[in-house]
N, C-alpha and C. Protein backbone atom coordinates (compact mmCIF):
# COMPACT_ATOMS: atom_id res chain seq x y z
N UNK A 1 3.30 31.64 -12.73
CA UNK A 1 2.64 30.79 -11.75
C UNK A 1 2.23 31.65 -10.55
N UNK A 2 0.80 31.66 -10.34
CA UNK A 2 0.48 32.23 -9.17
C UNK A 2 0.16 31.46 -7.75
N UNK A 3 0.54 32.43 -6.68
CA UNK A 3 1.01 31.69 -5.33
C UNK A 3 -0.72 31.44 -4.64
N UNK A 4 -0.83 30.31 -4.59
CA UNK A 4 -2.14 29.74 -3.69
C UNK A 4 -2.20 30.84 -1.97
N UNK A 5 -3.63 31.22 -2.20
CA UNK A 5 -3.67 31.94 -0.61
C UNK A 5 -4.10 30.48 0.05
N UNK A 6 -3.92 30.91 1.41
CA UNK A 6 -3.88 30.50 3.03
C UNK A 6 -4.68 29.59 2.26
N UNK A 7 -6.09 30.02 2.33
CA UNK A 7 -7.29 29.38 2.75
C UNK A 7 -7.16 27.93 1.56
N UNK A 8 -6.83 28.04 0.29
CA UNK A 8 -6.81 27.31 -0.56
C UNK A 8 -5.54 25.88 -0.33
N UNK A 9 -4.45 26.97 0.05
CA UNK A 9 -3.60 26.12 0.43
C UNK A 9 -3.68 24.97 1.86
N UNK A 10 -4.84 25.29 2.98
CA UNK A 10 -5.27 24.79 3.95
C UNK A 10 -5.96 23.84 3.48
N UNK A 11 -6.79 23.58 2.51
CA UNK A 11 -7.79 23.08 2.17
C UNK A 11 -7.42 22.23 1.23
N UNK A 12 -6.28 21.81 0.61
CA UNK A 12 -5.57 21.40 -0.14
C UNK A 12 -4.60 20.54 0.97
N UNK A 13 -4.24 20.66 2.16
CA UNK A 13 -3.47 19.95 2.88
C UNK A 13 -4.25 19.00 4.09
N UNK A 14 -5.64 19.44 4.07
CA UNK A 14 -6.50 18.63 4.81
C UNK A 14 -6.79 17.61 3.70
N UNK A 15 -7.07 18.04 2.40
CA UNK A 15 -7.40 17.19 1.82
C UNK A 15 -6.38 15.98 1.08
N UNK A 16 -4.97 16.77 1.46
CA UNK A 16 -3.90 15.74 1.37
C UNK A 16 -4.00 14.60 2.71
N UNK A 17 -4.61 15.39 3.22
CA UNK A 17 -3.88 14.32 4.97
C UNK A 17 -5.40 13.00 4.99
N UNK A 18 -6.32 13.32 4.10
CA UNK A 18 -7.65 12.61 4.47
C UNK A 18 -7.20 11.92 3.32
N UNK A 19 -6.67 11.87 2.14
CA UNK A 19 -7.04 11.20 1.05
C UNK A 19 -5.48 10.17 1.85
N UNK A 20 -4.24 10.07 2.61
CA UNK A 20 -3.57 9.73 2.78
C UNK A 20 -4.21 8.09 4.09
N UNK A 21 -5.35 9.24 4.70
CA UNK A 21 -5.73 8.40 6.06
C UNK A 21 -6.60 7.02 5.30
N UNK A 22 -7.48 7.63 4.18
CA UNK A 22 -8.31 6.71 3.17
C UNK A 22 -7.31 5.64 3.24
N UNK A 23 -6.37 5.95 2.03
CA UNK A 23 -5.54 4.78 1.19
C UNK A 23 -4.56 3.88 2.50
N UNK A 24 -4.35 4.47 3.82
CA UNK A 24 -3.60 3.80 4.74
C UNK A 24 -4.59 2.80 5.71
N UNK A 25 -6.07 3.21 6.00
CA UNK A 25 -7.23 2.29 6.68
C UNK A 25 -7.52 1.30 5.12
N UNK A 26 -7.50 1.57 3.98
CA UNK A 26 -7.52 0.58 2.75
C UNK A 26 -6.57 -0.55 3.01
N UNK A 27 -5.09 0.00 3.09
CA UNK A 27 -3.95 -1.12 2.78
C UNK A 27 -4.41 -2.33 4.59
N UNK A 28 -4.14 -1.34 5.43
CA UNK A 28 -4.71 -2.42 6.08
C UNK A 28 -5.82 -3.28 6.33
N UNK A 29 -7.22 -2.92 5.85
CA UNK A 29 -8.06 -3.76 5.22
C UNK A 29 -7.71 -5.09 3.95
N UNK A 30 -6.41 -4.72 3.11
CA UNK A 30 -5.89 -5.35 2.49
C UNK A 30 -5.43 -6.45 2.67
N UNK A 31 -4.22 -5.85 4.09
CA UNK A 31 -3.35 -6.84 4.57
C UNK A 31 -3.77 -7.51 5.37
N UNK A 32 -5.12 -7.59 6.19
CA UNK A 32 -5.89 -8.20 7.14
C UNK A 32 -6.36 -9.37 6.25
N UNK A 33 -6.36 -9.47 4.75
CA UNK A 33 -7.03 -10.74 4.10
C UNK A 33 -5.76 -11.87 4.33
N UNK A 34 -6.95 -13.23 4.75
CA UNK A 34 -5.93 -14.10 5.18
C UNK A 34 -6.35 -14.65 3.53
N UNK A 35 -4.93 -15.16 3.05
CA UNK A 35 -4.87 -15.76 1.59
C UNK A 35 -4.62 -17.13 1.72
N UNK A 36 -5.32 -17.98 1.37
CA UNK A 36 -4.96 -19.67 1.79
C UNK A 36 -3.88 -20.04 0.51
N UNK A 37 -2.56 -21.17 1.09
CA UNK A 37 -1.55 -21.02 0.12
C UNK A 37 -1.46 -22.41 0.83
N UNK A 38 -1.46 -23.49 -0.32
CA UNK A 38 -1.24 -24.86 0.23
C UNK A 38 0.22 -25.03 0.71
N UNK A 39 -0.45 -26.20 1.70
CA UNK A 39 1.18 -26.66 2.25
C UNK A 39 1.94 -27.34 1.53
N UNK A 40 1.94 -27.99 0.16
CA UNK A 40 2.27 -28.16 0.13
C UNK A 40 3.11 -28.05 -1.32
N UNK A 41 3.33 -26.79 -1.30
CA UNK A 41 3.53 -25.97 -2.40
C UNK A 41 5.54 -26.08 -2.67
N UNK A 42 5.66 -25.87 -3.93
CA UNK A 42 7.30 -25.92 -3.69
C UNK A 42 7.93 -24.41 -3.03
N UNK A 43 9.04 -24.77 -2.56
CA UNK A 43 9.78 -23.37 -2.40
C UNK A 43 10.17 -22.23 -3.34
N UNK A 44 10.07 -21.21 -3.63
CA UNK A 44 10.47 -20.30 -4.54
C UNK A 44 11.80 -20.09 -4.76
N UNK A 45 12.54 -21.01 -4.04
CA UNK A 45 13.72 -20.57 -4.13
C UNK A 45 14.49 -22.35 -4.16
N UNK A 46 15.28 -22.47 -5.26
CA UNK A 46 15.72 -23.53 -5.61
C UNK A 46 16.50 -24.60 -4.44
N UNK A 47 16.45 -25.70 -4.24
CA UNK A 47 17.57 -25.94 -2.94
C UNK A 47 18.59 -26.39 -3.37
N UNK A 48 19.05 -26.76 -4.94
CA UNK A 48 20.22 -26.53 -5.33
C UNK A 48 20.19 -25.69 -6.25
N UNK A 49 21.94 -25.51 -6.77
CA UNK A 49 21.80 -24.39 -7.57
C UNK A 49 22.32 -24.70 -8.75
N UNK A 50 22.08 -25.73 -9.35
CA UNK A 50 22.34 -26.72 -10.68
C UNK A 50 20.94 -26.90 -11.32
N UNK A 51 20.01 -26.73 -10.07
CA UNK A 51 18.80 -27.14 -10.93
C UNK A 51 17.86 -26.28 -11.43
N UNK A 52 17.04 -26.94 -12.30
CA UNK A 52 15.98 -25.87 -13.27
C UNK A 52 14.55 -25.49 -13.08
């Protein structure tokens, strides 16, 4: 295995830090979607614990 020079290895860590900035301005474009979820939906979580 041969050792990456400077310049390759620089260019390889900008391009880590931009492909990181992409996918992090994405997720919050993501999480900014408002998702409509009726009110009047059941709970996900049972309110007793006998039932099915």
């Amino acid at each position: 295995m041969r050792v990456l020079d400077r310049k390759k290895l620089g260019l390889l860590a900008v391009a880590f830090v931009l492909v990181v900035g992409v996918m992090e301005v994405v997720a919050l474009r993501v999480g900014s979607f408002d998702f409509p979820v009726p009110s009047s939906s059941q709970p996900a979580i049972a309110d007793k614990a006998g039932e099915n």
